[in-house]
N, C-alpha and C. Protein backbone atom coordinates (compact mmCIF):
# COMPACT_ATOMS: atom_id res chain seq x y z
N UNK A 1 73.72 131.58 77.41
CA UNK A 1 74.33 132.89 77.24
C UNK A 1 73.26 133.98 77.28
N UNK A 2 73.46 134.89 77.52
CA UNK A 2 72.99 136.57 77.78
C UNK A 2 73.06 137.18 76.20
N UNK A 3 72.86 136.58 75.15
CA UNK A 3 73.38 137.36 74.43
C UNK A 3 74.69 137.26 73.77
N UNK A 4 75.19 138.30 72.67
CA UNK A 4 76.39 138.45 72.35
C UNK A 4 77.12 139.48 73.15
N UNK A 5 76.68 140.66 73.90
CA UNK A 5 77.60 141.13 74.96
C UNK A 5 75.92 141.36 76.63
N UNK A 6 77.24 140.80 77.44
CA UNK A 6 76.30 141.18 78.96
C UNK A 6 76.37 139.41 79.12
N UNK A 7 76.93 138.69 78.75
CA UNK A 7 77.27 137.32 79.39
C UNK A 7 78.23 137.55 80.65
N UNK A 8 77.94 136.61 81.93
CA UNK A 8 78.91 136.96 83.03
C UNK A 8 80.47 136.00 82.17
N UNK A 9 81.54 136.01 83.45
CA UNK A 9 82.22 135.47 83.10
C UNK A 9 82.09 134.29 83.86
N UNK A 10 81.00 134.16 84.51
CA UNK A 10 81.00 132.65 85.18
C UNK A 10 80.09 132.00 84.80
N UNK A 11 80.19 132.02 83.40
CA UNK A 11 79.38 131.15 82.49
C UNK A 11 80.07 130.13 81.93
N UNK A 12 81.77 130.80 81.95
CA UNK A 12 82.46 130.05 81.38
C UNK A 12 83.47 129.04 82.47
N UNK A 13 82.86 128.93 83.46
CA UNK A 13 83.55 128.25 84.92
C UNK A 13 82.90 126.69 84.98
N UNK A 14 82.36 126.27 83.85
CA UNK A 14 82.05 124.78 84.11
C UNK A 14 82.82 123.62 83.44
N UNK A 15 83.80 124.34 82.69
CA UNK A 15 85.08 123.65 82.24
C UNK A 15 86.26 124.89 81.97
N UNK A 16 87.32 123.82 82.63
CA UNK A 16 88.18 124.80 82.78
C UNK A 16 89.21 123.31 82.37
N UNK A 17 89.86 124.19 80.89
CA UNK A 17 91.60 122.82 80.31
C UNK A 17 92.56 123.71 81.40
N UNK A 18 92.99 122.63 82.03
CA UNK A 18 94.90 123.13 82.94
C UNK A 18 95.85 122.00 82.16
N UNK A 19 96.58 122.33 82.30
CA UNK A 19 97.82 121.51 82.86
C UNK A 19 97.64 120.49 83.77
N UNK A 20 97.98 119.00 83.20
CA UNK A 20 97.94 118.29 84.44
C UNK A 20 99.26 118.40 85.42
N UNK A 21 98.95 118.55 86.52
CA UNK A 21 100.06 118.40 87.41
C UNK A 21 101.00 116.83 87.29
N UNK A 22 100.54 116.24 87.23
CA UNK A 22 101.13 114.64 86.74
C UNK A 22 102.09 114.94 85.77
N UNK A 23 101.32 114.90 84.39
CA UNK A 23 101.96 114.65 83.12
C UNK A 23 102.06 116.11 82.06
N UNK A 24 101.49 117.29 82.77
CA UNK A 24 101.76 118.23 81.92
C UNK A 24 100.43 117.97 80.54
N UNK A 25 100.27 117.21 80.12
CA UNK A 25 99.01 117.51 79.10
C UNK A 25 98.00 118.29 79.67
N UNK A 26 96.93 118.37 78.91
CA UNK A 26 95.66 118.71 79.03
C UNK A 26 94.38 117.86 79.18
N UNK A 27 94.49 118.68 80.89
CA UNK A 27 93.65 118.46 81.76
C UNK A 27 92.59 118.87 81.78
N UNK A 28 91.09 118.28 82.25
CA UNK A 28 89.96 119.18 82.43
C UNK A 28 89.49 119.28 83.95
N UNK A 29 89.21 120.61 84.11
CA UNK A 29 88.26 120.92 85.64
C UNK A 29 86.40 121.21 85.40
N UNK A 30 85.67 120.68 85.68
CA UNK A 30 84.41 120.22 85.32
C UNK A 30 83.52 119.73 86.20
N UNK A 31 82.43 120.64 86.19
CA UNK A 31 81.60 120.32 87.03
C UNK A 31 80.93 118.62 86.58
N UNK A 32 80.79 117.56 87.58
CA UNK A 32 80.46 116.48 87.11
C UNK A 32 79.05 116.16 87.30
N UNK A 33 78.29 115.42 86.56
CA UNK A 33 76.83 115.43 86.64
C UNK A 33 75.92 115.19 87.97
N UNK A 34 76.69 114.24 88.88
CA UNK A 34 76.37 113.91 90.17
C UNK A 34 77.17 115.21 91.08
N UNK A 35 77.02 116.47 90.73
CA UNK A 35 77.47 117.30 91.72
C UNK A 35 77.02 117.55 93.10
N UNK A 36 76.20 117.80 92.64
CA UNK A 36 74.83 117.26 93.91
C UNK A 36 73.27 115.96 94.24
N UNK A 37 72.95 116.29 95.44
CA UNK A 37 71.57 115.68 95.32
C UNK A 37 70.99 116.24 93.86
N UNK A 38 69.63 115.62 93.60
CA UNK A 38 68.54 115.94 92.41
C UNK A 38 67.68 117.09 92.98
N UNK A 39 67.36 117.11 94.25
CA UNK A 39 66.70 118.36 94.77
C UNK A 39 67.22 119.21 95.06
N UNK A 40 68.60 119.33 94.88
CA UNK A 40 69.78 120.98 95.23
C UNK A 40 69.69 121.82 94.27
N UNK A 41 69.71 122.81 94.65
CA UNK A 41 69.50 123.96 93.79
C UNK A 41 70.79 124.05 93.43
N UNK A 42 70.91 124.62 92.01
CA UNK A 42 72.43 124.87 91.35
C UNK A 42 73.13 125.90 91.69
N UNK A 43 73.92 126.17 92.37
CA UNK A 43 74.57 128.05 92.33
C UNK A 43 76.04 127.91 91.69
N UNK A 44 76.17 128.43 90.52
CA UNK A 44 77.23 127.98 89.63
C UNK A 44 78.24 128.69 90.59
N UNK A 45 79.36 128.35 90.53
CA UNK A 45 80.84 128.17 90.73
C UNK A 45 80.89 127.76 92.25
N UNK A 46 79.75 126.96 92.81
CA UNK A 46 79.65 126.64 93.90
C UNK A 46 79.22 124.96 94.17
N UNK A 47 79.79 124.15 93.22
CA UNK A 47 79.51 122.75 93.02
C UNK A 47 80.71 122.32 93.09
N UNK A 48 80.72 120.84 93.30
CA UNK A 48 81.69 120.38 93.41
C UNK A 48 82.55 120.16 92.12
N UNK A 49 83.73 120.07 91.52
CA UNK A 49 84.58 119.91 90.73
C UNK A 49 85.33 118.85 90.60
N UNK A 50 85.77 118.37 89.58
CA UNK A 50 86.46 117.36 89.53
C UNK A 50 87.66 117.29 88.35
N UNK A 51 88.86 117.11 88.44
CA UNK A 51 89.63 117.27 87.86
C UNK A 51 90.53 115.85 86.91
N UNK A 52 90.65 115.86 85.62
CA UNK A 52 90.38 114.49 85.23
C UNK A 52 91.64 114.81 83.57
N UNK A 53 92.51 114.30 83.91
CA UNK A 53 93.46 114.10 82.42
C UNK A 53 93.28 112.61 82.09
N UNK A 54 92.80 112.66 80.69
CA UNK A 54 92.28 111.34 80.02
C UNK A 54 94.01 110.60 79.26
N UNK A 55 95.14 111.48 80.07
CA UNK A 55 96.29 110.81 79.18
C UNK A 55 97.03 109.69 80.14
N UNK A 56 96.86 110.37 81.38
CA UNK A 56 97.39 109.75 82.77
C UNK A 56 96.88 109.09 83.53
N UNK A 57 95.40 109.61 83.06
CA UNK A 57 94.50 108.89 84.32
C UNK A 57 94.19 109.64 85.56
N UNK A 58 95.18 111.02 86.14
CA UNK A 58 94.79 111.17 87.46
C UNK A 58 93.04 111.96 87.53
N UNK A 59 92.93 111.42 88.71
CA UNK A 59 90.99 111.99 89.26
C UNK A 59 91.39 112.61 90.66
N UNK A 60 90.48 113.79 90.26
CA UNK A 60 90.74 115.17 91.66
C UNK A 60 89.68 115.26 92.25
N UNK A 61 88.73 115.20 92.96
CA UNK A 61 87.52 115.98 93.77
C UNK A 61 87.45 116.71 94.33
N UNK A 62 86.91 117.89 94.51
CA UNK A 62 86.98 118.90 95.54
C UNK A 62 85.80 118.90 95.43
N UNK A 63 85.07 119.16 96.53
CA UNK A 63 83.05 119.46 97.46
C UNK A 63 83.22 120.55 98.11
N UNK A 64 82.00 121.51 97.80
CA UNK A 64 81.93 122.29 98.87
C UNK A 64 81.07 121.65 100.02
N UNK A 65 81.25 122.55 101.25
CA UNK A 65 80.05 121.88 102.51
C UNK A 65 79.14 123.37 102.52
N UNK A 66 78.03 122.31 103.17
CA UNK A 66 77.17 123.52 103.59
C UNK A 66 77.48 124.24 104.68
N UNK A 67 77.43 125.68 104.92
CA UNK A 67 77.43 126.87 105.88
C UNK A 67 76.98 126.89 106.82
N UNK A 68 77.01 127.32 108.24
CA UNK A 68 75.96 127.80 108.49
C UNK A 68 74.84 128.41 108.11
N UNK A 69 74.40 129.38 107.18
CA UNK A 69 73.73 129.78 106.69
C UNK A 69 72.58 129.00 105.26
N UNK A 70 73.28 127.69 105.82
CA UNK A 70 72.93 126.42 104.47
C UNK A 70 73.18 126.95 103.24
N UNK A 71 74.35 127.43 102.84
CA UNK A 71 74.54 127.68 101.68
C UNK A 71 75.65 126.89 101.36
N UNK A 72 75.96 126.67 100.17
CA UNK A 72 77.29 125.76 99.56
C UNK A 72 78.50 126.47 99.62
N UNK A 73 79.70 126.44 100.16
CA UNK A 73 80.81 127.55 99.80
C UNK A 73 82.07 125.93 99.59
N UNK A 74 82.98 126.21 99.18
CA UNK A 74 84.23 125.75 99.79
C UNK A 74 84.83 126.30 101.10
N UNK A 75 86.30 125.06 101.36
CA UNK A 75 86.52 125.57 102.64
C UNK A 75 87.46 126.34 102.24
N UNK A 76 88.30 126.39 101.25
CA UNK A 76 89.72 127.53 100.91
C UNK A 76 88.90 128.56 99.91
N UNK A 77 89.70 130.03 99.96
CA UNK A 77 89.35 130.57 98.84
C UNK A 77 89.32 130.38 97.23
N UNK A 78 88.79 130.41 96.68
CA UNK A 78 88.94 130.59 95.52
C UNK A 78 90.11 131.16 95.03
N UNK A 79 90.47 130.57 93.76
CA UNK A 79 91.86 131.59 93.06
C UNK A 79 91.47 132.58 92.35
N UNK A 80 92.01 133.41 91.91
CA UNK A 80 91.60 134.88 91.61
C UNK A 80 91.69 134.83 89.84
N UNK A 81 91.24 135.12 89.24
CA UNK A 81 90.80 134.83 87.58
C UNK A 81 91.81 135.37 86.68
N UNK A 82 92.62 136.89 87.85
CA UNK A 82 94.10 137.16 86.96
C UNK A 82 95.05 136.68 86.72
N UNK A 83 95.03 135.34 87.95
CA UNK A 83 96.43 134.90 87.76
C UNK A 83 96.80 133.52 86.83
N UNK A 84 95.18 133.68 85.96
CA UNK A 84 95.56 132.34 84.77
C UNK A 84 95.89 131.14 85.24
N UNK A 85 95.15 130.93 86.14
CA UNK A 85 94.80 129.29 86.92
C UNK A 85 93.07 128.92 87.20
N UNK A 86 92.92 128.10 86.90
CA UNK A 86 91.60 127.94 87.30
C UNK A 86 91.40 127.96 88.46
N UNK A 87 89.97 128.31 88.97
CA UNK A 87 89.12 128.77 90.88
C UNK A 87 89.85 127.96 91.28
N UNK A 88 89.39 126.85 91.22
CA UNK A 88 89.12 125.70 92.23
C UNK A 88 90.46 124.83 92.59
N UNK A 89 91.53 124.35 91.75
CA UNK A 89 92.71 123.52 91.99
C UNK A 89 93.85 124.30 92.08
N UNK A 90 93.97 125.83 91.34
CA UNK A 90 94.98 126.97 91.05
C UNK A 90 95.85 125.98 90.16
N UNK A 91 95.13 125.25 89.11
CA UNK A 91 96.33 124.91 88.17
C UNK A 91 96.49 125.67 87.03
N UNK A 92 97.55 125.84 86.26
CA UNK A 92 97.74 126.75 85.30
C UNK A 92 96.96 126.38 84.06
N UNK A 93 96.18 127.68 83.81
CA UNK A 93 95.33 127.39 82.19
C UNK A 93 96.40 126.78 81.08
N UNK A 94 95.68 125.90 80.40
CA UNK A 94 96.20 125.12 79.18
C UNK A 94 96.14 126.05 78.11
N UNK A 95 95.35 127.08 78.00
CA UNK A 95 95.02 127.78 76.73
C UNK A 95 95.65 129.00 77.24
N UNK A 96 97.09 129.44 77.02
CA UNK A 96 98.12 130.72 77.75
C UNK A 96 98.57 130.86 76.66
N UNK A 97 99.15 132.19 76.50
CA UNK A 97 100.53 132.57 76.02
C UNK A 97 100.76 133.65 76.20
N UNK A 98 102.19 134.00 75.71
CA UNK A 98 102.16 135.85 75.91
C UNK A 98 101.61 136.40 74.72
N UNK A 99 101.52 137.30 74.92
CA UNK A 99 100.81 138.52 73.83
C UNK A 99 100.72 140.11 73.82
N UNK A 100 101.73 140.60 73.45
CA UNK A 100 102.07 142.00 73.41
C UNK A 100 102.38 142.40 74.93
N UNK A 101 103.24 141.57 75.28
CA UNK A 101 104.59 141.47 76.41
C UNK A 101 103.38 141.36 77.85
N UNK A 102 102.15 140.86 77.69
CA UNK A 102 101.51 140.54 78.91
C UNK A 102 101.11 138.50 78.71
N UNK A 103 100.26 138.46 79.32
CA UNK A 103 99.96 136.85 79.35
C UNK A 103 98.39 136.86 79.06
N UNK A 104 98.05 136.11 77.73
CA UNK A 104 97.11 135.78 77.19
C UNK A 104 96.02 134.61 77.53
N UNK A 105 94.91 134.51 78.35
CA UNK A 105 94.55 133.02 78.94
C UNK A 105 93.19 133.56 78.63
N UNK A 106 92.76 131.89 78.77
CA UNK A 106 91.30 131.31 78.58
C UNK A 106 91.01 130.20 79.19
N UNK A 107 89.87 130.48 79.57
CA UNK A 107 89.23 129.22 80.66
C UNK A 107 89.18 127.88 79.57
N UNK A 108 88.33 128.05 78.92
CA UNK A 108 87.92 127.02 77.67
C UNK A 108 87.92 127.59 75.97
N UNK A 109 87.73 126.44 75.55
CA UNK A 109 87.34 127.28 73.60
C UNK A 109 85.98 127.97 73.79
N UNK A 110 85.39 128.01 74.04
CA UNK A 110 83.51 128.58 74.15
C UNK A 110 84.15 130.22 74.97
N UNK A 111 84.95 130.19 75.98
CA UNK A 111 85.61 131.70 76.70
C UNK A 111 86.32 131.86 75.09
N UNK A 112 87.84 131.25 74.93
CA UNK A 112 88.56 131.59 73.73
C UNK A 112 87.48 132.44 72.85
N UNK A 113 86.45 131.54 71.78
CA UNK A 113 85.54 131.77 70.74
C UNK A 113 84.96 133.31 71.28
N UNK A 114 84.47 133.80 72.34
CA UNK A 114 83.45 134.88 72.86
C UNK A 114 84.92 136.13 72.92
N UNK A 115 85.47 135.73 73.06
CA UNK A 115 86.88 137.03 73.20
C UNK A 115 86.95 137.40 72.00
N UNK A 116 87.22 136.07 71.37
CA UNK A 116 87.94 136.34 69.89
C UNK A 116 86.93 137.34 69.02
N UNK A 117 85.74 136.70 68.92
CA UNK A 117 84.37 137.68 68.42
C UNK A 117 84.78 139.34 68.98
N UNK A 118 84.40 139.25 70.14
CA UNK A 118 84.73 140.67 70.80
C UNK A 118 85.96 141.51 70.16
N UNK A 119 87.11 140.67 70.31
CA UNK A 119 88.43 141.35 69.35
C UNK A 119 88.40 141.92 67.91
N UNK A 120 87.96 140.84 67.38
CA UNK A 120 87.44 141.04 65.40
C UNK A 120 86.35 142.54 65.44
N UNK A 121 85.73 142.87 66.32
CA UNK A 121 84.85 143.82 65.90
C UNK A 121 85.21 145.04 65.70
N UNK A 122 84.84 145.71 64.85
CA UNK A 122 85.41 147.56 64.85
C UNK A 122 84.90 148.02 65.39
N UNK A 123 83.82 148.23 65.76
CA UNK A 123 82.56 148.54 66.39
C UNK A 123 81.94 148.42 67.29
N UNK A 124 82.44 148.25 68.49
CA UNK A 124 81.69 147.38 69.35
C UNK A 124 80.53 148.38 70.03
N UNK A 125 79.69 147.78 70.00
CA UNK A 125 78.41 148.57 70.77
C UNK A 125 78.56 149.29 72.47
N UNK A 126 78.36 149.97 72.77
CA UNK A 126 78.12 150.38 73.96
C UNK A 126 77.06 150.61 74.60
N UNK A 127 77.00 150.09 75.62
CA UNK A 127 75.90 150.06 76.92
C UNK A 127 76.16 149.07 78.10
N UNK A 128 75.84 149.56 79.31
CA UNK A 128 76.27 148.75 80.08
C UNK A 128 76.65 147.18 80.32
N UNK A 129 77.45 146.73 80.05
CA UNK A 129 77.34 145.38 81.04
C UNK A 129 78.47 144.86 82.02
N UNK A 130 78.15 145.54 82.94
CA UNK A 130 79.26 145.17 84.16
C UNK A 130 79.47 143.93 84.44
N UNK A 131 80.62 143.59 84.69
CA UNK A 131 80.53 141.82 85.05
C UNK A 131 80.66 140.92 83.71
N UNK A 132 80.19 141.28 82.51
CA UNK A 132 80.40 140.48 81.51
C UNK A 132 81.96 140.40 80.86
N UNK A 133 82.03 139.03 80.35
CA UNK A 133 83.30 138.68 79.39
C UNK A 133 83.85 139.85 78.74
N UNK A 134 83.46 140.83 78.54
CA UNK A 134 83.99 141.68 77.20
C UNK A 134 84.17 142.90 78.54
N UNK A 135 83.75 143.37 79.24
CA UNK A 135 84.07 144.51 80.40
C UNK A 135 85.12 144.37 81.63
N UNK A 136 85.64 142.44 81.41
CA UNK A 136 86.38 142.25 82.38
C UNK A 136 87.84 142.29 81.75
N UNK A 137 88.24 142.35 79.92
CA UNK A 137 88.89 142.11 79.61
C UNK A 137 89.63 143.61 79.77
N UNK A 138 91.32 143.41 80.34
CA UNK A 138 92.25 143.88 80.48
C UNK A 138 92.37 145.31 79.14
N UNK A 139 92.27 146.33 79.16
CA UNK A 139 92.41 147.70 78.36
C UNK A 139 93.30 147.39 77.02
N UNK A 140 94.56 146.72 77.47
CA UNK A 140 95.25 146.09 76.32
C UNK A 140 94.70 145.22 75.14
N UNK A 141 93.48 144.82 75.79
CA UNK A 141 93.23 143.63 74.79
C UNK A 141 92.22 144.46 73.86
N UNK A 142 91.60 145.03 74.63
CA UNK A 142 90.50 146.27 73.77
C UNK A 142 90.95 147.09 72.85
N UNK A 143 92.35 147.32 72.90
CA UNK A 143 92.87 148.26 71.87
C UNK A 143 92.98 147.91 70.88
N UNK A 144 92.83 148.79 69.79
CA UNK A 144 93.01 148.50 68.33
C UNK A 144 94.12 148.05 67.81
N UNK A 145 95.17 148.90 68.19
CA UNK A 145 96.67 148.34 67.90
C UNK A 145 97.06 147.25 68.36
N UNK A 146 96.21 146.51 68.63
CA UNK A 146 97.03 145.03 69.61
C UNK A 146 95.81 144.08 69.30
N UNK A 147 94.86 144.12 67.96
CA UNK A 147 93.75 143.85 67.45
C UNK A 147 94.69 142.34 66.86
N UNK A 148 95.70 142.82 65.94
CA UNK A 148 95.84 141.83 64.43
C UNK A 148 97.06 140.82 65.75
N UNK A 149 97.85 141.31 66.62
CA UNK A 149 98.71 140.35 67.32
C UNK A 149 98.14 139.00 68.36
N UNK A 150 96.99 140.24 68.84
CA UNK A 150 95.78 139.36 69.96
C UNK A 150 95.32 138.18 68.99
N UNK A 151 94.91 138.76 67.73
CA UNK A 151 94.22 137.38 66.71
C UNK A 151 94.90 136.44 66.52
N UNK A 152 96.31 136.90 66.02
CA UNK A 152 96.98 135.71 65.65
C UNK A 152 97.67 134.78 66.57
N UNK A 153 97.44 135.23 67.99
CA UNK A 153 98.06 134.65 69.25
C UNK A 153 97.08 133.41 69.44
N UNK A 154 95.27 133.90 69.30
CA UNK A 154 94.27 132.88 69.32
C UNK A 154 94.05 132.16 68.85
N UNK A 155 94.63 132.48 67.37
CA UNK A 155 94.73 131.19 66.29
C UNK A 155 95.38 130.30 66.46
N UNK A 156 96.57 130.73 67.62
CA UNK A 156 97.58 129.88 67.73
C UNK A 156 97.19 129.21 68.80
N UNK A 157 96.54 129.31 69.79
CA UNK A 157 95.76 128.47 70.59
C UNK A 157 94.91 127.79 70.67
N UNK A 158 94.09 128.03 69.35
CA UNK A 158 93.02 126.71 68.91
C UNK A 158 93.46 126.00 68.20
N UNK A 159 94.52 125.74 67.95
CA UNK A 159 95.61 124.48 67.40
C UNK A 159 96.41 123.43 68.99
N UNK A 160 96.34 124.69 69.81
CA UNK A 160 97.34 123.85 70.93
C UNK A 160 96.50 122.02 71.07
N UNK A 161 95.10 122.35 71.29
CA UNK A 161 94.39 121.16 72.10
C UNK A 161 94.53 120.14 71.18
């Protein structure tokens, strides 16, 4: 981590709980230790993934290939981080709910835990950090009046797992 604010949010992209498509429990998306060779350089959200519910049994792989440009990409786009599915499979986050008539999500508990901090504060400091967890979060969630509903929505999600 960067700190308590100026962490990206693709810090929190090396586990991601969904929904298993199978059985509906909770699933993990996870970078696996053999992602690459030992001499590849790491470029996070650009490794291969693997998708794995310990209730059902099913196993997912997705690899990126190298570019022309020898860089790692996938061949489909990525999913987009608003629509509360993880990058790589577009399955629906395990850690959802609604919350003051919008939809409440988290990649993992370590994303959950860094929001929740951010929420509890009266105070929050100011100075730049573009790109980080706490600057990407939606105006609603920043507000004060939607402080004590946002909390008790999270509480209710670190019980789901």
């Amino acid at each position: 981590m960067l700190g308590n604010y100026g962490g990206m949010l693709i810090e929190h992209t090396d586990l991601f709980l969904v929904h298993c498509p199978r059985c509906n429990s909770c699933a993990r998306v996870f970078t696996p230790d053999n992602a690459k060779g030992k001499d590849e350089p790491r470029y996070i959200g650009h490794e291969s993934k693997r998708l794995l519910c310990s209730k059902c049994g099913l196993t997912k792989d997705i690899h990126p290939k190298r570019r022309w440009d020898n860089l790692w990409a996938f061949n489909h786009e990525l999913f987009n981080e608003k629509h509360g599915v993880d990058w790589y499979f577009g399955l629906p986050l395990y850690l959802q709910r609604e919350c003051c008539g919008r939809k409440l999500w988290f990649f993992n508990l370590e994303h959950l835990h860094r929001v929740e901090d951010y929420v509890q504060k009266r105070l929050r400091p100011f100075r730049p950090y573009y790109l980080s967890v706490e600057s990407r979060l939606p105006k609603w969630m920043k507000l004060s009046k939607n402080r004590n509903e946002i909390l008790k929505t999270i509480e209710k999600l670190k019980y789901t797992i």
